[in-house]
Protein backbone atom coordinates (compact mmCIF):
# COMPACT_ATOMS: atom_id res chain seq x y z
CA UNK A 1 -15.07 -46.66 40.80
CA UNK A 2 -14.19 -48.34 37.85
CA UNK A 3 -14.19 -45.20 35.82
CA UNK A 4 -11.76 -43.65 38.81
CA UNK A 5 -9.27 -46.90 38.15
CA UNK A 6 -9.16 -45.93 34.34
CA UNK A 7 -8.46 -42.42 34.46
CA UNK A 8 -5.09 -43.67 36.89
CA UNK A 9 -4.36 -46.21 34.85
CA UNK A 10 -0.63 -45.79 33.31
CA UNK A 11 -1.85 -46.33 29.77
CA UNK A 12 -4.13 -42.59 30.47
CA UNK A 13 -1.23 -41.01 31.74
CA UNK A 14 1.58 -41.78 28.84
CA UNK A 15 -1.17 -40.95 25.75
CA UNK A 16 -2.01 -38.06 28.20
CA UNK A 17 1.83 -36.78 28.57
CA UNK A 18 2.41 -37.40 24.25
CA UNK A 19 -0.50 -35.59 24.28
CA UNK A 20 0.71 -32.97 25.72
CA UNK A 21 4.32 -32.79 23.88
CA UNK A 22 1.81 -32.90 20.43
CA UNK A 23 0.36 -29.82 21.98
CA UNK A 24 3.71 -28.35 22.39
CA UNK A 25 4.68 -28.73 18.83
CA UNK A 26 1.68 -27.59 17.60
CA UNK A 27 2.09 -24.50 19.67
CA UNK A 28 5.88 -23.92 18.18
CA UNK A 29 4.69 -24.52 14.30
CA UNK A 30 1.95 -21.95 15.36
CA UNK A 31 4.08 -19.17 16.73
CA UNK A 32 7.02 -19.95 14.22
CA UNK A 33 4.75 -19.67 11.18
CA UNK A 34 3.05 -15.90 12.50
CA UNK A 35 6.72 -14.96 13.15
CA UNK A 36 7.72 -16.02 9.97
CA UNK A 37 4.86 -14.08 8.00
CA UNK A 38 5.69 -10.73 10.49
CA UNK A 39 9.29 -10.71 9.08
CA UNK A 40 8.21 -11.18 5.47
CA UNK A 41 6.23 -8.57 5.83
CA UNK A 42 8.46 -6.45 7.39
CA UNK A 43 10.99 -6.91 5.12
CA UNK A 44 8.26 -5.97 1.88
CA UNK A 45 7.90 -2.72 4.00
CA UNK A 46 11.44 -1.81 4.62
CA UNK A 47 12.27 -2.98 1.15
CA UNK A 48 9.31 -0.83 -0.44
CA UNK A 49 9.97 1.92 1.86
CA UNK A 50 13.77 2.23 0.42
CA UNK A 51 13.14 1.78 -2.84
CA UNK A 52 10.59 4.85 -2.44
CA UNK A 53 12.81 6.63 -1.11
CA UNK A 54 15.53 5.93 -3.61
CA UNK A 55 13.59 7.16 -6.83
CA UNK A 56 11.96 10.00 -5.19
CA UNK A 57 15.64 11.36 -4.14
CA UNK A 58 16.89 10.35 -7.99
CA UNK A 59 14.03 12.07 -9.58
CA UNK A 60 13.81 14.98 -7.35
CA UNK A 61 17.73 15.38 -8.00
CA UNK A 62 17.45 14.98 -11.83
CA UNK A 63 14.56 17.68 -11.46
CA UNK A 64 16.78 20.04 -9.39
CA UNK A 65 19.66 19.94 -12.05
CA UNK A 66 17.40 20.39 -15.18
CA UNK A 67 15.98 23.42 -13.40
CA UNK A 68 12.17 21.96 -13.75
CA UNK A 69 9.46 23.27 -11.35
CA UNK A 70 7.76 20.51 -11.33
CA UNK A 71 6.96 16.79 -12.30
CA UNK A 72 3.98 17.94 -15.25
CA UNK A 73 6.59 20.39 -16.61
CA UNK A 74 9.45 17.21 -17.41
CA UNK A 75 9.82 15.80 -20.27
CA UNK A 76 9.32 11.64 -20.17
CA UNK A 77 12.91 11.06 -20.44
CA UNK A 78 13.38 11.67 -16.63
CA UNK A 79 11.19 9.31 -15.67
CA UNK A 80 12.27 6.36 -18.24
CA UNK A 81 15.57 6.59 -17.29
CA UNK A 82 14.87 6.18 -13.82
CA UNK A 83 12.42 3.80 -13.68
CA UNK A 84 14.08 1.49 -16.53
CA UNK A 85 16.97 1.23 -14.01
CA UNK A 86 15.57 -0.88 -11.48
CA UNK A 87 14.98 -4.39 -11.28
CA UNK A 88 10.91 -4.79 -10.40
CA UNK A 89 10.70 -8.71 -9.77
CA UNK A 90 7.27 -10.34 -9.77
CA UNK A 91 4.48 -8.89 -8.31
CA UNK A 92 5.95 -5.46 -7.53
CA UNK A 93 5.20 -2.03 -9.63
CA UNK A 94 6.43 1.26 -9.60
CA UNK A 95 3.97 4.27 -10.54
CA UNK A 96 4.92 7.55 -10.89
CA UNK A 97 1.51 10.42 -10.88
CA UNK A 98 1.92 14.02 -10.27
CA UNK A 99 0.09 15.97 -7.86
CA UNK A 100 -3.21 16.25 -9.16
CA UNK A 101 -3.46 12.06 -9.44
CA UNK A 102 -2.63 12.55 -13.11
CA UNK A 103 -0.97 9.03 -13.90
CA UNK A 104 3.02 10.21 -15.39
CA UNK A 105 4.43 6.86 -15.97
CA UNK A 106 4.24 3.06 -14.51
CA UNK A 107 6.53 0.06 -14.47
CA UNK A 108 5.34 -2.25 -15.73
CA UNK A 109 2.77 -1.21 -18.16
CA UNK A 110 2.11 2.03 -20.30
CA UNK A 111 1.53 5.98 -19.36
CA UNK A 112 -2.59 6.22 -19.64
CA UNK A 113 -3.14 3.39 -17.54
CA UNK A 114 -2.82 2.01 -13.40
CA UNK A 115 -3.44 -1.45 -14.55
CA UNK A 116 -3.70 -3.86 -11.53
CA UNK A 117 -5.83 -2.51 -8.70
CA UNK A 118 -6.65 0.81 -10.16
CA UNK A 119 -9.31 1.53 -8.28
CA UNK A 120 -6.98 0.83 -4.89
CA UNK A 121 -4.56 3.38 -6.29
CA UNK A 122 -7.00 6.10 -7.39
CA UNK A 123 -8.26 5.97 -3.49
CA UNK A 124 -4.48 6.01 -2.09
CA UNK A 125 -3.59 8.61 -4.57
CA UNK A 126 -7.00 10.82 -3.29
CA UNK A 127 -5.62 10.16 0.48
CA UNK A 128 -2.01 11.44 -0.09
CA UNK A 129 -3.38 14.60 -1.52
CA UNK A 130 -6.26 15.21 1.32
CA UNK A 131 -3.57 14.62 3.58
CA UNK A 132 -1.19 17.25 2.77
CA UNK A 133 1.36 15.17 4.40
CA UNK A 134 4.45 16.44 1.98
CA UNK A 135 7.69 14.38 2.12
CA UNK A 136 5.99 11.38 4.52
CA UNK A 137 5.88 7.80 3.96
CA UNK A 138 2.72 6.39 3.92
CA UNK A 139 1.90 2.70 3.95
CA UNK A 140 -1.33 1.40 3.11
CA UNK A 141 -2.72 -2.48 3.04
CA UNK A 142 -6.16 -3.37 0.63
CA UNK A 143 -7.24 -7.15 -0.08
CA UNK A 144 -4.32 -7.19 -3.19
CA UNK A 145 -2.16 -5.11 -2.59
CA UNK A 146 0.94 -3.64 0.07
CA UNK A 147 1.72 0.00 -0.86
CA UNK A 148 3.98 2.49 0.18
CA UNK A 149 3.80 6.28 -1.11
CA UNK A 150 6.19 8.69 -0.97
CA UNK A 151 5.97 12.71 -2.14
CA UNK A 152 8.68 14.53 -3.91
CA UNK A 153 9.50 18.07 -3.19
CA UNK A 154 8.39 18.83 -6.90
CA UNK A 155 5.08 18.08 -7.12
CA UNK A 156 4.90 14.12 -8.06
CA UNK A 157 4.20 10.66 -5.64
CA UNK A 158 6.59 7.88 -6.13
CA UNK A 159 4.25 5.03 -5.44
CA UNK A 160 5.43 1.41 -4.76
CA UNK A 161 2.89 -1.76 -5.17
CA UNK A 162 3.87 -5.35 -4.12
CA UNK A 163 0.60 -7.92 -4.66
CA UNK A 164 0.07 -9.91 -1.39
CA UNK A 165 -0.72 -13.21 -3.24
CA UNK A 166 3.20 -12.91 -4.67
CA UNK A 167 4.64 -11.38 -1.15
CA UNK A 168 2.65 -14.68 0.65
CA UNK A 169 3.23 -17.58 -1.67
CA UNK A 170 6.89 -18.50 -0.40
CA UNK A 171 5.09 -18.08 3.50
CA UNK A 172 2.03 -20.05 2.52
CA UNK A 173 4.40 -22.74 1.37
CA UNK A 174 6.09 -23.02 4.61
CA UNK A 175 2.36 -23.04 6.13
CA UNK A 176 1.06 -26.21 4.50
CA UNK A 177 4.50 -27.83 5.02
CA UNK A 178 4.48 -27.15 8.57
CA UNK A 179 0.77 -28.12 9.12
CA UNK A 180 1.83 -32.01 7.29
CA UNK A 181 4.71 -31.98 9.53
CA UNK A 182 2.79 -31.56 12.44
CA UNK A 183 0.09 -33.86 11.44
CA UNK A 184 2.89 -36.58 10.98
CA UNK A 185 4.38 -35.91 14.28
CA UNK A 186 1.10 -35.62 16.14
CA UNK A 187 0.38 -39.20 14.00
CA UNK A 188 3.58 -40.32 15.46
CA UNK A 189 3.69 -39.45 19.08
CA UNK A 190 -0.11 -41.04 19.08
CA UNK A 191 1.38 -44.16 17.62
CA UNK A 192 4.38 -44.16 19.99
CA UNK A 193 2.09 -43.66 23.09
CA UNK A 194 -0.10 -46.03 21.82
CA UNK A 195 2.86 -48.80 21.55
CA UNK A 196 4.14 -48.20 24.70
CA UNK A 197 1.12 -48.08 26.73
CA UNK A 198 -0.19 -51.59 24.99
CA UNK A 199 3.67 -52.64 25.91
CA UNK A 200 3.53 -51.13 29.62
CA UNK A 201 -0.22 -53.40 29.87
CA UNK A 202 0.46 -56.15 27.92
CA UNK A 203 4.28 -57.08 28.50
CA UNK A 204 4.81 -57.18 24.72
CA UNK A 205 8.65 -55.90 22.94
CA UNK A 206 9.03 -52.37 22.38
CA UNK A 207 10.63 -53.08 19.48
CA UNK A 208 7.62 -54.62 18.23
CA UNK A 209 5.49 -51.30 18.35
CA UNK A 210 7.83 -48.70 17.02
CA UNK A 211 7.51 -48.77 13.21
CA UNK A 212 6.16 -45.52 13.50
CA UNK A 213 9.07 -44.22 15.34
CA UNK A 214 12.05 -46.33 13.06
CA UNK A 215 10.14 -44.42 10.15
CA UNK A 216 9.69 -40.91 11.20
CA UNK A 217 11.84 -38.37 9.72
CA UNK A 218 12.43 -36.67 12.48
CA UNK A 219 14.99 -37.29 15.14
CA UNK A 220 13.67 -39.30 18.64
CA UNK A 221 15.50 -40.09 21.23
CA UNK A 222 14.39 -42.15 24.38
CA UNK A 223 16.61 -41.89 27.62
CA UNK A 224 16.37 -41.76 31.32
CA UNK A 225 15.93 -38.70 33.79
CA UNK A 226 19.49 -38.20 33.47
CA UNK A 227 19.53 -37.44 29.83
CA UNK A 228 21.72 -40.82 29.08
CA UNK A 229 20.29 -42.30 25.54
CA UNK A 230 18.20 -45.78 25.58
CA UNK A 231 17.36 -45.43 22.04
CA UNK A 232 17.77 -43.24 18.60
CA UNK A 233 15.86 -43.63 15.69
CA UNK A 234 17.40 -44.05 12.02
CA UNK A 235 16.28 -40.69 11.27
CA UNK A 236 19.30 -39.61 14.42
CA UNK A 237 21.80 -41.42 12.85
CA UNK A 238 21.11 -40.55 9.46
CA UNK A 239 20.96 -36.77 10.44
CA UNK A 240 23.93 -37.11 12.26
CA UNK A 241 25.95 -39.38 10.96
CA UNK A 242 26.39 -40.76 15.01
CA UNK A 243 25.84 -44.76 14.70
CA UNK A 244 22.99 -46.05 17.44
CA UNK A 245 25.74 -47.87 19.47
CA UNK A 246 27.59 -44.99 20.17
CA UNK A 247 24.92 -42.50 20.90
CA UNK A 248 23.12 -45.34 23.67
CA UNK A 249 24.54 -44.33 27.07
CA UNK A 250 25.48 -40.61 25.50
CA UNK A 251 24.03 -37.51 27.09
CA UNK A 252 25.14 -35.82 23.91
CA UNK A 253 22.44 -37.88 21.83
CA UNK A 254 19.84 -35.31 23.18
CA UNK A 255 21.42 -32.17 23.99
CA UNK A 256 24.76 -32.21 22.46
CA UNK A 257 27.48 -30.12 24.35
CA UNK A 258 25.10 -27.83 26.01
CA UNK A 259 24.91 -28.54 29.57
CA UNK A 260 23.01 -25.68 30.42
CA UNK A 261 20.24 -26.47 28.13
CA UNK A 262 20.02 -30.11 29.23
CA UNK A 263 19.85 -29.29 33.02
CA UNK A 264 17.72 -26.64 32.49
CA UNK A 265 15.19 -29.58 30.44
CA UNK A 266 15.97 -32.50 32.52
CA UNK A 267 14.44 -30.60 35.66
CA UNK A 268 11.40 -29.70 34.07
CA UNK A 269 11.05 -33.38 33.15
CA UNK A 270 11.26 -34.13 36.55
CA UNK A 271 8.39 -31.88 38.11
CA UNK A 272 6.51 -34.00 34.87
CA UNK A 273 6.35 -30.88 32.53
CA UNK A 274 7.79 -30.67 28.76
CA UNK A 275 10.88 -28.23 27.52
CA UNK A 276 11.24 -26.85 24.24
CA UNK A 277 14.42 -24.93 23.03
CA UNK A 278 16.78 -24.45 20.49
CA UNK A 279 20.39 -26.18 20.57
CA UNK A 280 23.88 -25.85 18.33
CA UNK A 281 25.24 -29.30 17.85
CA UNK A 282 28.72 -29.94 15.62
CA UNK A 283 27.66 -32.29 12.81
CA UNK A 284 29.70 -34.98 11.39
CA UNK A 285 31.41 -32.78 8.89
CA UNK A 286 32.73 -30.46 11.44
CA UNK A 287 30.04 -27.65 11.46
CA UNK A 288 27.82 -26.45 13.69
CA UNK A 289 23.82 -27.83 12.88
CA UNK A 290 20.95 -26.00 14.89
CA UNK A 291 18.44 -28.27 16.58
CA UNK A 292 14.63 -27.38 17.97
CA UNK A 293 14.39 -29.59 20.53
CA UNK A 294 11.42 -30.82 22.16
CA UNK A 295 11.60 -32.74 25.42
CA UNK A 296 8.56 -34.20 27.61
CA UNK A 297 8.62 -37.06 30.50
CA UNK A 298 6.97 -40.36 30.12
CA UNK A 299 5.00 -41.46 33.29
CA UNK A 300 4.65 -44.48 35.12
CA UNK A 301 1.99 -46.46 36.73
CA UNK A 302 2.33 -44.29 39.89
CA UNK A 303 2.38 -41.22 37.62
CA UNK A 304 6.51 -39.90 38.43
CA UNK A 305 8.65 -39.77 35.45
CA UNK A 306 10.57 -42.52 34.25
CA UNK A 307 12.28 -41.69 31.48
CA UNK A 308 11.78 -39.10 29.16
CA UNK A 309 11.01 -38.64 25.15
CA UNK A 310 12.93 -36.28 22.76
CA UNK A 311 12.02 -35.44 19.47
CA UNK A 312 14.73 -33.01 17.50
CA UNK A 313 14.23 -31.26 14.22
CA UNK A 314 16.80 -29.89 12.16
CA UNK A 315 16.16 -25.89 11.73
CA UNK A 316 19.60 -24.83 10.46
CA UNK A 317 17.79 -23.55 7.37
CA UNK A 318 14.48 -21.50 8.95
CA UNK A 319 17.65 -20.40 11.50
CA UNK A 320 19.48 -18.98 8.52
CA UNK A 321 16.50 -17.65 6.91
CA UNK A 322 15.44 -15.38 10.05
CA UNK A 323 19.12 -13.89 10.05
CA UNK A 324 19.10 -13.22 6.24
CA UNK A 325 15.37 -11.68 6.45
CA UNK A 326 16.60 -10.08 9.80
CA UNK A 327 19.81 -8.52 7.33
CA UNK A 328 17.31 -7.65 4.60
CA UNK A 329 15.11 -5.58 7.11
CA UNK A 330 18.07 -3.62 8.76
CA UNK A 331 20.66 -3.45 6.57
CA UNK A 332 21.58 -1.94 3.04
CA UNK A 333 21.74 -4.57 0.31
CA UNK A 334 24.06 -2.65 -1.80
CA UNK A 335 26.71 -1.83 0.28
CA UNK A 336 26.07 -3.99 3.78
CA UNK A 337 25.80 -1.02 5.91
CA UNK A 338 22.98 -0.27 8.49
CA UNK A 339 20.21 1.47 7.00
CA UNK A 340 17.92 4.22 7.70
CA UNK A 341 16.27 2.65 10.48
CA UNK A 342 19.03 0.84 12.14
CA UNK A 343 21.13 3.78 11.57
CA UNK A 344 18.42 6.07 13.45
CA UNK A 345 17.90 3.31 16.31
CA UNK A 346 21.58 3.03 17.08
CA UNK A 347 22.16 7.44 16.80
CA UNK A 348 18.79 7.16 19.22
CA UNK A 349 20.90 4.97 21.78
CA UNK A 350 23.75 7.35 21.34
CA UNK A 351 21.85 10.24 22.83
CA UNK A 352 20.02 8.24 25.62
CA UNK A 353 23.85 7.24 26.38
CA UNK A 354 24.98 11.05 25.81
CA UNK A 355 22.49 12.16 28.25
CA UNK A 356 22.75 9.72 31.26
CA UNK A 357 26.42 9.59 30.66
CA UNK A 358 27.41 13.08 30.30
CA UNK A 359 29.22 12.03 26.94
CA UNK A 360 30.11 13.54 23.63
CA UNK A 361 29.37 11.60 20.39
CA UNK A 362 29.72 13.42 16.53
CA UNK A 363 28.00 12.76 13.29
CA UNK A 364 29.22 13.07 10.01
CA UNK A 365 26.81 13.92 7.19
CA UNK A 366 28.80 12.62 3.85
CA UNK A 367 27.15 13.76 0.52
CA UNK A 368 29.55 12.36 -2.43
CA UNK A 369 30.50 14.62 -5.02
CA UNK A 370 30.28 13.95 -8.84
CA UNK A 371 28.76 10.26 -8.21
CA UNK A 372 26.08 11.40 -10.69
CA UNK A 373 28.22 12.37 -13.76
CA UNK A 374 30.46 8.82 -13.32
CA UNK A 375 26.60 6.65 -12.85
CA UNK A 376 25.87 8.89 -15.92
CA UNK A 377 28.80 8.08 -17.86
CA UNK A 378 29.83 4.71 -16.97
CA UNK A 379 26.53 2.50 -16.11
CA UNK A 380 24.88 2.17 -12.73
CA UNK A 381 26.81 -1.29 -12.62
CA UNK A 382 29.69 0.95 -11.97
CA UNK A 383 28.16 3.70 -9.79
CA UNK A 384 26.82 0.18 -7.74
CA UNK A 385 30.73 -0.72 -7.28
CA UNK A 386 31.95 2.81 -6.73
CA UNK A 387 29.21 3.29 -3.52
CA UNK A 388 30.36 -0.49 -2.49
CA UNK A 389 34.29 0.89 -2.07
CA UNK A 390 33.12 3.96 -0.66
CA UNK A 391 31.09 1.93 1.97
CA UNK A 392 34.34 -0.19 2.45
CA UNK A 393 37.14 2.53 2.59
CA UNK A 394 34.46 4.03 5.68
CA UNK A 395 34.54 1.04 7.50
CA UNK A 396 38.04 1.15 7.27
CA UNK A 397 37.83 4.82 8.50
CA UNK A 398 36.40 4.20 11.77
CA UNK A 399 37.01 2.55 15.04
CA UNK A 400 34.92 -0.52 15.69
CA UNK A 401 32.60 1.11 18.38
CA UNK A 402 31.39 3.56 15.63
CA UNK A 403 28.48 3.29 12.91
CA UNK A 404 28.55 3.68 9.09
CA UNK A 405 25.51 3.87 7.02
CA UNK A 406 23.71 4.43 4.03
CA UNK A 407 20.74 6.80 3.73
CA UNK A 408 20.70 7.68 0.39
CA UNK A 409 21.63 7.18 -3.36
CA UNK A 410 25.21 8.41 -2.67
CA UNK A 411 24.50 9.94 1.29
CA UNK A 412 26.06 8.29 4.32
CA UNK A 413 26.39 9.44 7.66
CA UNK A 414 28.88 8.14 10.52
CA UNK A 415 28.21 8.13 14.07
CA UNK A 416 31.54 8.85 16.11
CA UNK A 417 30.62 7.80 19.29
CA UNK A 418 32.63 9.16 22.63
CA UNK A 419 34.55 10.94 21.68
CA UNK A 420 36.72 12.92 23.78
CA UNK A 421 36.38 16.59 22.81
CA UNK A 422 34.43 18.16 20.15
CA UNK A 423 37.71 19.17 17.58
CA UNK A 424 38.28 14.95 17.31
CA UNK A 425 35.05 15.34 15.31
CA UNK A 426 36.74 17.60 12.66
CA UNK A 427 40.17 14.85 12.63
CA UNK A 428 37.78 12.35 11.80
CA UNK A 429 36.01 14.19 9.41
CA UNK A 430 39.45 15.56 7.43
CA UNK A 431 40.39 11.38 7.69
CA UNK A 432 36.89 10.41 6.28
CA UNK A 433 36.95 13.24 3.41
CA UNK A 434 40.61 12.15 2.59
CA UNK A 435 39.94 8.35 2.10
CA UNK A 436 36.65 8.77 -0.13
CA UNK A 437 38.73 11.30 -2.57
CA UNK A 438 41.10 8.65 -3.22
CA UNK A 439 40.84 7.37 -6.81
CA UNK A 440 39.18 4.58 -7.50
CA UNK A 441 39.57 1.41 -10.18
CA UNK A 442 36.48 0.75 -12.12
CA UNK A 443 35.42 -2.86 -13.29
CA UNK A 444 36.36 -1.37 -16.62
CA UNK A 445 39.45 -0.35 -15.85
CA UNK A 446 38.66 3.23 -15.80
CA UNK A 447 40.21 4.83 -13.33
CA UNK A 448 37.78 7.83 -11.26
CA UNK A 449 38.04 10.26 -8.76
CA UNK A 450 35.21 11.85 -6.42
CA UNK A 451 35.36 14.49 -3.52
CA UNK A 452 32.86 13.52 -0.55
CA UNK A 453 31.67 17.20 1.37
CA UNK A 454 31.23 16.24 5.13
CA UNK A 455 29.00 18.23 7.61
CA UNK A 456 30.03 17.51 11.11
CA UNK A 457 27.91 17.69 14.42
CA UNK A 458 28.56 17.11 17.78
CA UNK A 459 26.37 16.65 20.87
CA UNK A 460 25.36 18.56 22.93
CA UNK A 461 27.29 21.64 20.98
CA UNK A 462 24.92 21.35 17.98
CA UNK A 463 21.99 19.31 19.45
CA UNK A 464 20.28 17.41 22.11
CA UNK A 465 18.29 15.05 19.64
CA UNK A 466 18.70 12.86 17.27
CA UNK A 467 16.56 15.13 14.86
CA UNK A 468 18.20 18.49 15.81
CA UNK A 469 22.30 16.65 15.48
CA UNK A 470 20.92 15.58 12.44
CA UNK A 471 19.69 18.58 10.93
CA UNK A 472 22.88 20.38 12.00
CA UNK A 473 25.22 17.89 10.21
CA UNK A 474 23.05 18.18 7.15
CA UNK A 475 23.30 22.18 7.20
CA UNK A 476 26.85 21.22 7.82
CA UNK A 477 27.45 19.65 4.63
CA UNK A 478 25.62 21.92 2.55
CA UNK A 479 27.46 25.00 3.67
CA UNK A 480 30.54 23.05 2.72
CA UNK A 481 29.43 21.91 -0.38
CA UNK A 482 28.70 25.54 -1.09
CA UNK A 483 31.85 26.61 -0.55
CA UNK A 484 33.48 24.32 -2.87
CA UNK A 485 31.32 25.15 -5.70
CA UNK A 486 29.91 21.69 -5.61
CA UNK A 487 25.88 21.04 -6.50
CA UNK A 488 23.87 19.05 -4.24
């Protein structure tokens, strides 16, 4: 009996709902750190994938024009001046080996050697060649290591390393500083339910037993079931820049402006569960400020809810980092167009559309013409800001509902999507072709000119895939390119 008259008692049932809001939390630093560490790695893939990619297409095409068969056959200038180009950072390498595993050159360190993992890459380098599979990415994962592999058409593997420990530090930072957090909010809301229940018993001031709370550098808010403020912490005010006075009676205090989110928590607090979302509040210097919110009732003796606890973190910053490592994954960070994959998800959608709809779309395969001899002659600073007004004068090119990107060194291809009939395809393409051949001003002050050749395909005249419109566009181009006496 006794034990039965405990286990009711309102002091059990307010550590018991904190309890279950510290639970919560926990729960949201757990899923928000695993997300975090998927898009990190997902951006070390796509990153390493186009930077593969990139060099393979660079040394493949410096191969082609020099007339070499084959990687073994090139002289070592190729290679240096390719890989000397690029900019590494810590904890990434770039090997170069041709296709007997023979080691041609690595960045950084010295032809003779694989340096870091050697043994990993030896294995990888074994797999590529048992595999046969020519021209295909292939990722691989060992204890130090993230690779991705590419083959070239002439007989060499561009291979790209990135060491885990240098991928994970920034993500095991975030780790250890979300763990502390949480222990200093699960240390909190046990303090605060500890206050209140001794208050609730005892008849002692609240005031009295919220040093914990008055401290806590996170926001807290206490209000009734109708979401109307009966205290902020310093933390609110100081985050904020509301003063306590104003914000007591305020529905804003908790949720801001958004109604929607506030209903949506203030009924779950009344069937006695918590909330957790995410919130947009205008700070005091007239921006906008994201806020996690987490919301959970406070019981009383009989064990309804009778008021309800609301602790609020600031995550403008992780917001803004998920939307820059979102931008890193899916777009181009040259030129700010969609990338490979985007590009291919959004042509994927067109045909899905094009087939349940019954409607046309085009694409237009755009291989630039003499962008080698000016990145030759005037830097790759300036073939950087020659593909960066190309990429802009395209934009400008298109109507809104269509798609730009970059695929290549100096490739892009447009989606036109609905069009009307298939010959709006070739006015696009004429408007396109005209735009890119307009001179252009150099950071120098040198003033250049390139031609762009543009293959053009429509569906379902040329293709009834993404692969086959594709491949059509691409022949497209080349038989232009051909005609104009222009190398590819």
């Amino acid at each position: 009996m006794p034990r039965k008259g405990l286990l009711a008692s309102p002091q059990v049932r307010l550590i018991s709902s904190f309890a279950a809001v510290a639970l919560v939390v926990l729960g949201v630093f757990l899923v928000d750190i695993l997300d975090s560490r998927r898009l990190v790695l997902e951006r070390v893939g796509s990153s390493s994938e186009d930077l593969c990619r990139l060099l393979a297409e660079r040394i493949d095409g410096s191969l082609r024009e020099s007339g070499t068969p084959d990687a073994r056959s090139a002289g070592a200038a190729v290679f240096v001046r390719e890989l000397d180009a690029l900019t590494l950072g810590n904890g990434r390498f770039v090997a170069i080996v041709d296709g007997r595993g023979g080691l041609i050159m690595r960045r950084p360190g010295s032809a003779g050697s694989l340096g870091e993992g050697e043994g990993e890459l030896r294995r990888l380098i074994a797999g590529i060649a048992e595999s046969g599979r020519n021209g295909s990415m292939i990722r691989s994962e060992t204890s130090e290591y993230f690779y991705s592999a590419l083959e070239g058409e002439r007989d060499f593997v561009v291979i790209v390393g990135e060491s885990r420990a240098s991928v994970l530090a920034e993500w095991r930072r975030k780790a250890v500083a979300y763990a502390a957090s949480f222990a200093a909010i699960a240390a909190l809301m046990i303090a605060l339910s500890l206050s209140i229940a001794r208050d609730l018993a005892q008849g002692t001031q609240m005031a009295a037993r919220l040093v914990a709370v008055e401290s806590a550098s996170d926001m807290i808010v206490i209000a009734d079931l109708e979401g109307r403020a009966e205290y902020v912490n310093p933390s609110f005010e100081r985050i904020t820049g509301i003063p306590r006075a104003a914000a007591i009676g305020s529905r804003s205090a908790v949720f801001g402006t958004e109604s929607a989110a506030a209903d949506a928590a203030l009924h779950a607090a009344a069937k006695g569960e918590s909330w957790r979302g995410e919130i947009i509040v205008a700070d005091a210097n007239g921006g906008e400020r994201v806020e996690e919110v987490t919301l959970a009732p406070v019981l009383g003796p009989d064990g309804s809810p009778r008021r309800v606890v609301a602790v609020k973190r600031d995550a403008t910053e992780r917001s803004r980092l998920q939307e820059r490592l979102k931008k890193l994954a899916h777009y181009d960070s040259l030129t700010g167009l969609p990338n490979r994959a985007l590009f291919f998800d959004r042509l994927s959608g067109a045909v899905a559309r094009g087939k349940r709809e019954g409607r046309k779309f085009a694409l237009l395969f755009i291989d630039l013409d003499g962008f080698k001899g000016i990145n030759d002659s005037y830097g790759h600073h300036a073939g950087d800001e020659l593909l960066s007004e190309i990429a802009r004068r395209l934009r400008a090119s298109i109507r809104d509902s269509d798609t730009a990107g970059r695929v290549g060194g100096d490739e892009f291809i447009v989606l036109l999507d609905n069009i009307a009939k298939s010959e709006d395809a070739s006015v696009f393409s004429a408007k396109v072709g005209a735009a890119l051949s307009e001179p252009v001003c150099l950071p120098s002050g040198d003033i250049v000119s390139i031609g762009a050749s543009v293959g053009v395909s429509v569906y379902p005249d040329d293709g009834e895939d993404a692969d086959a419109m594709l491949n059509a566009a691409d022949a497209s181009m080349y038989e232009r390119k051909m005609k104009r006496g222009k190398r590819r």
